[in-house]
Protein backbone atom coordinates (compact mmCIF):
# COMPACT_ATOMS: atom_id res chain seq x y z
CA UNK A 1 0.00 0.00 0.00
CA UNK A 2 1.30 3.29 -0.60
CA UNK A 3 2.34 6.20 1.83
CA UNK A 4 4.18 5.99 5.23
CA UNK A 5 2.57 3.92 7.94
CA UNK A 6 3.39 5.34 11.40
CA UNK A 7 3.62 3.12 14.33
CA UNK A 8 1.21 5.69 16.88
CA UNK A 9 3.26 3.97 19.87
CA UNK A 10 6.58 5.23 18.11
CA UNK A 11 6.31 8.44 20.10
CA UNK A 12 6.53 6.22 23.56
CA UNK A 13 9.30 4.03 22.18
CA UNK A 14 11.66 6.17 21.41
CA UNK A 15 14.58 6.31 23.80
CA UNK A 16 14.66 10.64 23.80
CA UNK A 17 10.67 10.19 24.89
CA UNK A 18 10.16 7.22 27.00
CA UNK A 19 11.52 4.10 25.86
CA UNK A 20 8.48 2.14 26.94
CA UNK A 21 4.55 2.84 26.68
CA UNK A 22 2.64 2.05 29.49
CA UNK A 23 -1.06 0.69 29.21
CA UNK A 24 -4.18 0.66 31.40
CA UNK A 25 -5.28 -1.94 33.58
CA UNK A 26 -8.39 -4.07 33.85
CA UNK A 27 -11.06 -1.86 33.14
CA UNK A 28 -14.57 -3.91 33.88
CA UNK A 29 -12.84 -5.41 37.24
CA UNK A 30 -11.76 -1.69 37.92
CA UNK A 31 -15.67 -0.37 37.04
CA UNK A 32 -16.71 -3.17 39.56
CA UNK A 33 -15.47 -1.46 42.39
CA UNK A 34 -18.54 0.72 42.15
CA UNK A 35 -21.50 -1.48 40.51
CA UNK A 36 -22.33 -5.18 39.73
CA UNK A 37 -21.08 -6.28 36.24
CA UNK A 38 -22.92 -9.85 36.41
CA UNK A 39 -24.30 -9.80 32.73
CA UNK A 40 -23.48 -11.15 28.87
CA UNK A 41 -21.83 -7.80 28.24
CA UNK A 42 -19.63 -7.46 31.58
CA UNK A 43 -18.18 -3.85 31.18
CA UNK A 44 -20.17 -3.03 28.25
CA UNK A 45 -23.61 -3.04 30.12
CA UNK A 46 -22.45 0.10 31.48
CA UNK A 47 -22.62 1.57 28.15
CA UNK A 48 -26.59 1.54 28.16
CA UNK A 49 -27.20 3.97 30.85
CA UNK A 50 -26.11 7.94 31.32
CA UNK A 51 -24.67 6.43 34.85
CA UNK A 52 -22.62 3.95 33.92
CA UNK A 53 -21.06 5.80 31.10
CA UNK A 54 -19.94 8.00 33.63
CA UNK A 55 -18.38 5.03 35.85
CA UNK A 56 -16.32 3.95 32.51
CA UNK A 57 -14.95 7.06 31.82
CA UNK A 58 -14.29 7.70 35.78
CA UNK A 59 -12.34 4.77 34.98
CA UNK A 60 -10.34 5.68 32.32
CA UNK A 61 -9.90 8.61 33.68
CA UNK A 62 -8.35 7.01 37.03
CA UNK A 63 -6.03 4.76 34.45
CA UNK A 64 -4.56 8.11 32.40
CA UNK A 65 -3.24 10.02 35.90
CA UNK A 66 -1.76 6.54 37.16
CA UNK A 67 0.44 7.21 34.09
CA UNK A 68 -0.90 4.84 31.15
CA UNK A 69 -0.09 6.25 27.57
CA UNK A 70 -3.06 3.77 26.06
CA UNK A 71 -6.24 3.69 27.04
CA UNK A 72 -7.95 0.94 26.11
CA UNK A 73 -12.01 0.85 25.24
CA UNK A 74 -14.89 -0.97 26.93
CA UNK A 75 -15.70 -2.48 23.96
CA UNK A 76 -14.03 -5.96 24.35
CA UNK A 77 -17.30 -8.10 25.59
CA UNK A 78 -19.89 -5.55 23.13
CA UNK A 79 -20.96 -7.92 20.43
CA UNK A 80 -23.72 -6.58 18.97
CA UNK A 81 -26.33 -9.38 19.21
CA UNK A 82 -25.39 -9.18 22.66
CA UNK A 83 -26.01 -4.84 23.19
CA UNK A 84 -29.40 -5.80 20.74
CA UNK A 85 -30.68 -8.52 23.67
CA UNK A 86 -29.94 -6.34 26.26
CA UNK A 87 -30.86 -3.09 25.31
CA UNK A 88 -33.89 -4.34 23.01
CA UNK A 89 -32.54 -2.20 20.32
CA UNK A 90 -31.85 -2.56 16.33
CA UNK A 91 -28.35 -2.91 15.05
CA UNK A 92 -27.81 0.19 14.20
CA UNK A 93 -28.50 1.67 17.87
CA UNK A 94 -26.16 -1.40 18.65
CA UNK A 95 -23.11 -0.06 16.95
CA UNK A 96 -23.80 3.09 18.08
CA UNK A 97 -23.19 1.49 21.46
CA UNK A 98 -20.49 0.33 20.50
CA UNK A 99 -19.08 3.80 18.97
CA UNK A 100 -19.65 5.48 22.23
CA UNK A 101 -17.07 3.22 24.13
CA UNK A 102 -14.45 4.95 21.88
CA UNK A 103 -15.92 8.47 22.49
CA UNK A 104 -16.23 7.74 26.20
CA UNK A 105 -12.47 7.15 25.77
CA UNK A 106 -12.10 9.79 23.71
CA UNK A 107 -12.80 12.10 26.56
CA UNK A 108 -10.95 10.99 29.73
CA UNK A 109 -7.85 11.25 27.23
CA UNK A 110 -9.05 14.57 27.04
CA UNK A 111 -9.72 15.56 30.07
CA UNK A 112 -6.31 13.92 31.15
CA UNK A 113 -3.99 15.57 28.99
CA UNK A 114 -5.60 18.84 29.85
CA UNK A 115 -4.91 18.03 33.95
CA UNK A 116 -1.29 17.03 32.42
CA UNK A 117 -1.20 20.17 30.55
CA UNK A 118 -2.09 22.55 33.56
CA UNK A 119 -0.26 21.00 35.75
CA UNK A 120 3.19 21.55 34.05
CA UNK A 121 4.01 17.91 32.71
CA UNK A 122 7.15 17.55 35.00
CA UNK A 123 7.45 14.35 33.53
CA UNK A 124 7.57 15.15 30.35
CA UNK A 125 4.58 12.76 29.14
CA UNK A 126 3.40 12.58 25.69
CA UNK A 127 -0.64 13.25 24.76
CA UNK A 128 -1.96 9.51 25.67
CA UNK A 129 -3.40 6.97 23.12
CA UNK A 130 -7.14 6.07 22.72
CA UNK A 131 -7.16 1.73 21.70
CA UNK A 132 -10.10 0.24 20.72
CA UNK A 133 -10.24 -3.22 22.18
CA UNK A 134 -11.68 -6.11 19.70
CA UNK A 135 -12.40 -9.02 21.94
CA UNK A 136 -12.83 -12.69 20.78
CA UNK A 137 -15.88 -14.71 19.82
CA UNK A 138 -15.70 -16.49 23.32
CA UNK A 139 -15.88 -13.57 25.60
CA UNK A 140 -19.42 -12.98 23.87
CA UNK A 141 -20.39 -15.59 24.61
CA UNK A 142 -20.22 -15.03 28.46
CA UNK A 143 -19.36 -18.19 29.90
CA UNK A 144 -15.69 -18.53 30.14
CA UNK A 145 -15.01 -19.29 26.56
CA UNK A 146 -12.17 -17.41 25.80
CA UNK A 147 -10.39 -19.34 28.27
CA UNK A 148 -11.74 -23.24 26.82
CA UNK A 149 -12.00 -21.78 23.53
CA UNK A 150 -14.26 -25.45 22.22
CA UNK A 151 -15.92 -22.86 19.49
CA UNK A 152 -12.59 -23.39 17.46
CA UNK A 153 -13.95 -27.20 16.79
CA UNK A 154 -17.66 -25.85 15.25
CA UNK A 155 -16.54 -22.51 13.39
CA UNK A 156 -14.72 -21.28 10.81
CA UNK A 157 -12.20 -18.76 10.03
CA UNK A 158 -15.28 -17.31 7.42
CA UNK A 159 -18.14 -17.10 9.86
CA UNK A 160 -15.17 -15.30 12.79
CA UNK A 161 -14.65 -12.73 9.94
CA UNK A 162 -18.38 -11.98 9.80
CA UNK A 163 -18.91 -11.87 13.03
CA UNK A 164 -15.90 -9.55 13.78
CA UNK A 165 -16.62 -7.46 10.89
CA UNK A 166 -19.23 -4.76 11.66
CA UNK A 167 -17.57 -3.63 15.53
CA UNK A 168 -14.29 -3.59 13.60
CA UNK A 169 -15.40 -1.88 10.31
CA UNK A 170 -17.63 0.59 12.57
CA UNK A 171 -14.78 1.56 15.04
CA UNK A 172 -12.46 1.73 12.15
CA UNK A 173 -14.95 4.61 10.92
CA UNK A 174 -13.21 6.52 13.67
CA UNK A 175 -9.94 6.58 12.78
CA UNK A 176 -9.98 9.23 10.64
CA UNK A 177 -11.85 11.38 13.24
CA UNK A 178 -8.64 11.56 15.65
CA UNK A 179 -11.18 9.75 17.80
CA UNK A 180 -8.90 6.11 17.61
CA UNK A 181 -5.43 5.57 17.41
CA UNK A 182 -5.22 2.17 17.09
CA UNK A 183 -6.94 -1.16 18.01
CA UNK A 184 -6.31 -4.27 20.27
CA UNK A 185 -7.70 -7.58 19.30
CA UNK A 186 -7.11 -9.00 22.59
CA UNK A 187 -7.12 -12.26 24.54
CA UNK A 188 -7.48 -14.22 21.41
CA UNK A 189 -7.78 -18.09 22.41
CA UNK A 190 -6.86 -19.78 19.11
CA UNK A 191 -4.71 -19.64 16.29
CA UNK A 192 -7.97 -19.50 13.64
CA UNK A 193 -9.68 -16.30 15.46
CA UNK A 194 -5.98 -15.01 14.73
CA UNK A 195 -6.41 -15.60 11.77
CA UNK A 196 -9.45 -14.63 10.93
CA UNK A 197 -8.87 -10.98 12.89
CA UNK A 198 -5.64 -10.85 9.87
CA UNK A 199 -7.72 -11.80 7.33
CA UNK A 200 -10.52 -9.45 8.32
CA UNK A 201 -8.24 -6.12 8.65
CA UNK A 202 -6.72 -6.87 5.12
CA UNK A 203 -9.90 -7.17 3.85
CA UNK A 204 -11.40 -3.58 5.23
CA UNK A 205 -7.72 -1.82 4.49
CA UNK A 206 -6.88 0.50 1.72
CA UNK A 207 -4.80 2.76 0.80
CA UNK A 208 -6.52 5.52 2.95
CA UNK A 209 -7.93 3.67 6.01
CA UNK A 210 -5.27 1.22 7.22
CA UNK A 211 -5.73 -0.24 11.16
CA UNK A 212 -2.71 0.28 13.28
CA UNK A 213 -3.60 -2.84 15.92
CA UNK A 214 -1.85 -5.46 18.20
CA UNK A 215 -2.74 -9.07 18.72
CA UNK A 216 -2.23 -10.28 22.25
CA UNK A 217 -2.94 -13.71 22.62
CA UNK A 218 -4.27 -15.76 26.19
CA UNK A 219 -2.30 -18.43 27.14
CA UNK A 220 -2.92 -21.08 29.41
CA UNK A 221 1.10 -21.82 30.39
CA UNK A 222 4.31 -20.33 29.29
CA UNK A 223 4.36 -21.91 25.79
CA UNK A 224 0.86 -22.94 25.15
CA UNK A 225 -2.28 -20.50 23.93
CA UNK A 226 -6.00 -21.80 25.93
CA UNK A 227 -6.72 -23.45 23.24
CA UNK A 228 -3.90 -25.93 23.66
CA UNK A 229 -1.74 -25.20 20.57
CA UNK A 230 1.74 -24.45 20.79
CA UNK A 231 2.29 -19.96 20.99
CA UNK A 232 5.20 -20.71 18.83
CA UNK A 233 3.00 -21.39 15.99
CA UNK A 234 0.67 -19.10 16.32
CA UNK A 235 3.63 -16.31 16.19
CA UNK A 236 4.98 -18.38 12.60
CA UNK A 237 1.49 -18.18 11.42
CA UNK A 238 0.99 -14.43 12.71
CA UNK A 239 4.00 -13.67 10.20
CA UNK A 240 3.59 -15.50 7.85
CA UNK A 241 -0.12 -14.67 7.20
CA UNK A 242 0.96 -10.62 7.77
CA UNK A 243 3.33 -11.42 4.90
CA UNK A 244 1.13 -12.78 2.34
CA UNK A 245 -1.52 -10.14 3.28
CA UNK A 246 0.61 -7.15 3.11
CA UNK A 247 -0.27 -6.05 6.43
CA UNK A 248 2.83 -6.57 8.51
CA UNK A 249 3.00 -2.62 8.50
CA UNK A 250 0.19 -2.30 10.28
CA UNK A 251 0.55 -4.80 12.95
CA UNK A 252 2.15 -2.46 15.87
CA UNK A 253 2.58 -5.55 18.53
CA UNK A 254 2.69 -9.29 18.94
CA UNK A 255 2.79 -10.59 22.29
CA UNK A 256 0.49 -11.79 25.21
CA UNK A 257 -2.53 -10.67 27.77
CA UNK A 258 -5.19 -12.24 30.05
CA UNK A 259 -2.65 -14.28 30.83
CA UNK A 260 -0.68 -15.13 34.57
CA UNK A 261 2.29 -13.14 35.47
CA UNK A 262 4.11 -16.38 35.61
CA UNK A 263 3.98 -17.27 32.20
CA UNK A 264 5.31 -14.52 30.68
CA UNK A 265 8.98 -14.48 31.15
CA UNK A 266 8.60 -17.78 29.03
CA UNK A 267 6.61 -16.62 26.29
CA UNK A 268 9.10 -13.92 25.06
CA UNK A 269 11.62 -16.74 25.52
CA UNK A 270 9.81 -17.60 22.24
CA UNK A 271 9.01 -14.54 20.91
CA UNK A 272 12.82 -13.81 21.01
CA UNK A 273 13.25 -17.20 19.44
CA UNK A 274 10.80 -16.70 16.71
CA UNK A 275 11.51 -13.24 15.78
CA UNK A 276 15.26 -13.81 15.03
CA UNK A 277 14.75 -17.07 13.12
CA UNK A 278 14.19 -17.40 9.10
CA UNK A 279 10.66 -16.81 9.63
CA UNK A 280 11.05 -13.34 11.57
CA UNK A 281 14.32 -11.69 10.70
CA UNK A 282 12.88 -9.54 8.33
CA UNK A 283 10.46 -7.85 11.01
CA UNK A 284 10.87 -5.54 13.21
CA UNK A 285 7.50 -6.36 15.65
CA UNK A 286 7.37 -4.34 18.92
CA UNK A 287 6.63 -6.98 22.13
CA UNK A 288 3.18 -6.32 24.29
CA UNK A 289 2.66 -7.87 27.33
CA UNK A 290 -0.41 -7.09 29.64
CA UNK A 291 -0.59 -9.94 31.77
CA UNK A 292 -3.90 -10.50 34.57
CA UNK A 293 -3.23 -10.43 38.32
CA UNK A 294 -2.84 -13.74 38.30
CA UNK A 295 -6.40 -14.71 40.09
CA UNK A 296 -8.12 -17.68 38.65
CA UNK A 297 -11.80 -16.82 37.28
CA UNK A 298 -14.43 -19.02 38.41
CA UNK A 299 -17.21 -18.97 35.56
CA UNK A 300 -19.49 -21.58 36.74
CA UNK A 301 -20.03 -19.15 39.85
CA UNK A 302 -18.94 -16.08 38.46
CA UNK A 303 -16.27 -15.26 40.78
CA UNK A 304 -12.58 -15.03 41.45
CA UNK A 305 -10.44 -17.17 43.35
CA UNK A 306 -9.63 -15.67 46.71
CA UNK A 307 -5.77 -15.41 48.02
CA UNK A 308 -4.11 -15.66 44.50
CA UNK A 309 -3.44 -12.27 43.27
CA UNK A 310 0.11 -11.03 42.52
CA UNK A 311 0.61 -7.65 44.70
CA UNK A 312 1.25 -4.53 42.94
CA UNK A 313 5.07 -4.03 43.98
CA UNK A 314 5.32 -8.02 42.73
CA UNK A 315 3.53 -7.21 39.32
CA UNK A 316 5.63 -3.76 38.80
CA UNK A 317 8.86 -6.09 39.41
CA UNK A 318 7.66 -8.73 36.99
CA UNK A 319 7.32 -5.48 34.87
CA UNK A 320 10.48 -4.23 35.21
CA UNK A 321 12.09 -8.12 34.41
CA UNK A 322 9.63 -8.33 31.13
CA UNK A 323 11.12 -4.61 29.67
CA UNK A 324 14.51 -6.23 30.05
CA UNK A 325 13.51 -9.09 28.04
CA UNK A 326 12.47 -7.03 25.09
CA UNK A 327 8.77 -6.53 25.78
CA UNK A 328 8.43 -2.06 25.82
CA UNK A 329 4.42 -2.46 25.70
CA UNK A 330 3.45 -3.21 29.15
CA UNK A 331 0.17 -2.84 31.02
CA UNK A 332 -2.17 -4.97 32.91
CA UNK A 333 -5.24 -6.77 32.24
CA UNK A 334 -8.32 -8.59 34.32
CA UNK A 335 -7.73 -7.32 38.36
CA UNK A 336 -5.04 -5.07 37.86
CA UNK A 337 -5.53 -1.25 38.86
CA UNK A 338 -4.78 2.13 38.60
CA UNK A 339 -2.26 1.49 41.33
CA UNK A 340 -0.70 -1.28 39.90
CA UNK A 341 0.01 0.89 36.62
CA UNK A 342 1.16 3.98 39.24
CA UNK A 343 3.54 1.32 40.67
CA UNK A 344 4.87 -0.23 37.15
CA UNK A 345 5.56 3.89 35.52
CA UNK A 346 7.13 4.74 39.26
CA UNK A 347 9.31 1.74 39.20
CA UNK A 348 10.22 1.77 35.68
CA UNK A 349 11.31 5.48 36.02
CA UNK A 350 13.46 4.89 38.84
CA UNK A 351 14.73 2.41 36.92
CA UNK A 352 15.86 4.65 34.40
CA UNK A 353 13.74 3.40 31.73
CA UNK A 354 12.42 6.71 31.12
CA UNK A 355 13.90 9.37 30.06
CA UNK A 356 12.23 12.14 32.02
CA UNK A 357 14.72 14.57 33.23
């Protein structure tokens, strides 16, 4: 495709800036502080109501002046059959929904880079990032599925690109509004969703609307995604796939989320591995890594398993160890907070991985 693609986390990567870009935390689990989220479109729900808008953006809000450069939307559980059941509403109204998770967004950067502003940005930070999180099939589904991702067995990579393609082709819409930045298509179970999110941004691509986005898989050990097939091939069929398509521009990040703390020092083991073989010299892929807290979600009762989260000085440490082995995307995901972000940007800039003098 022609004309310059710009990675829009370039600005955080680069050594005179930051050297690292920080990302939110769990956003639903966060929003849960305040209300009950016990429904088919977890953080989502809050989307259908004046108040719970309001709690979402609170939220992001909370996640921006903890120091994340990326927000990411509450879009990742809004399917639209889902926002239609709910909210007895057509489609249309449903994508609409679905819009206003980016808007919501939209304006806690805002309002955040205006405290930032007026406050004399001693640190020197750079105007955050609005993401626009595409979830998988499973977490629609509501019942645990992205994490025993059986749909793999019963679908195919054509009916995953039709169901992913109106939320992706209607948040893409607001690109070119300075309203997104860039997209997540996050805690992705199986190698043929992966596929099918590739094959569904080449498709909607041109030469004027191209999708800056990262895929972070969910893996259920160090080497293996939920679905029980091996990371390592899901990164060779990640590049290769980018290849053929012509996307590899476009993809921002590879790397990992939803996933335990514990895992991840062995998944960019691979990474590593993959990138500098044959099949990945020729790219130059940033690493993300957003792992959860490290609690174990209980879906037949809907709860999380007391007495097994990682503490917030433990998970900034982890973060600290995963920027020295090559991952400079790093955030949180289910059960992290704004503090444990404050803790990972505090530690990493004592650390000197920030340039911020």
């Amino acid at each position: 495709m022609a004309g310059e693609f710009i990675n829009p986390l370039q600005q955080f990567l680069d050594s005179k800036a930051q050297g690292c870009c920080i990302l939110d935390g769990g956003l639903a689990t966060e929003c849960e502080r305040f209300v009950k989220l016990d429904n088919k479109l977890w953080s989502a729900a809050l989307l259908l109501s004046e108040q719970g808008k309001e709690i979402i953006e609170d939220a992001h809000l909370r996640y921006y002046r903890a120091g994340a450069d990326v927000g990411i939307s509450a879009s990742y559980q809004a399917s639209i059959k889902g926002i239609m059941d709910v909210a007895h509403c057509d489609e249309e109204e449903a994508l609409d929904v679905i819009k206003s998770s980016a808007r919501i967004l939209n304006s806690a950067r805002a309002k955040a880079w205006s405290e930032i502003q007026r406050s004399g940005n001693r640190e020197n930070r750079l105007r955050p990032l609005v993401c626009a999180s595409i979830g998988c099939f499973g977490a629609a589904l509501a019942d645990g599925s992205e994490y025993k991702p059986e749909y793999k067995d019963r679908t195919s990579v054509a009916d995953l690109i039709e169901w992913h393609r109106p939320r992706m082709e209607c948040l893409a819409s607001l690109l070119s509004e300075g309203v997104v930045d860039c997209f997540a298509c996050e805690t992705i179970p199986c190698i043929i969703e992966v596929e099918a999110l590739l094959r569904l941004i080449a498709s909607i691509s041109t030469s004027s609307l191209r999708i800056p986005f990262w895929i972070a898989v969910t893996m259920r050990d160090g080497e293996h995604l939920r679905s029980g097939e091996t990371f390592r091939l899901c990164l060779e069929t990640i590049l290769k796939l980018a290849s053929e398509l012509t996307i590899s521009n476009q993809i921002i990040a590879i790397g990992v989320n939803c996933t335990n703390p514990v895992y991840v020092e062995a998944a960019l083991g691979i990474i590593k591995e993959v990138f500098q073989s044959g099949s990945g010299k020729n790219v130059n892929y940033e690493t993300i890594v957003y792992p959860n807290s490290g609690e174990t979600w209980i879906s037949d009762s809907h709860r999380w398993l007391e007495n097994s989260k990682t503490p917030d000085e433990s998970f900034a440490e982890y973060a600290n160890n995963w920027h020295h082995l090559g991952a400079r995307i790093i955030g949180g995901c289910c059960r992290t907070s704004p503090d444990t972000i404050k803790k990972i940007r505090e530690n990493m800039s004592s650390q000197r991985v920030y340039d911020i003098s």
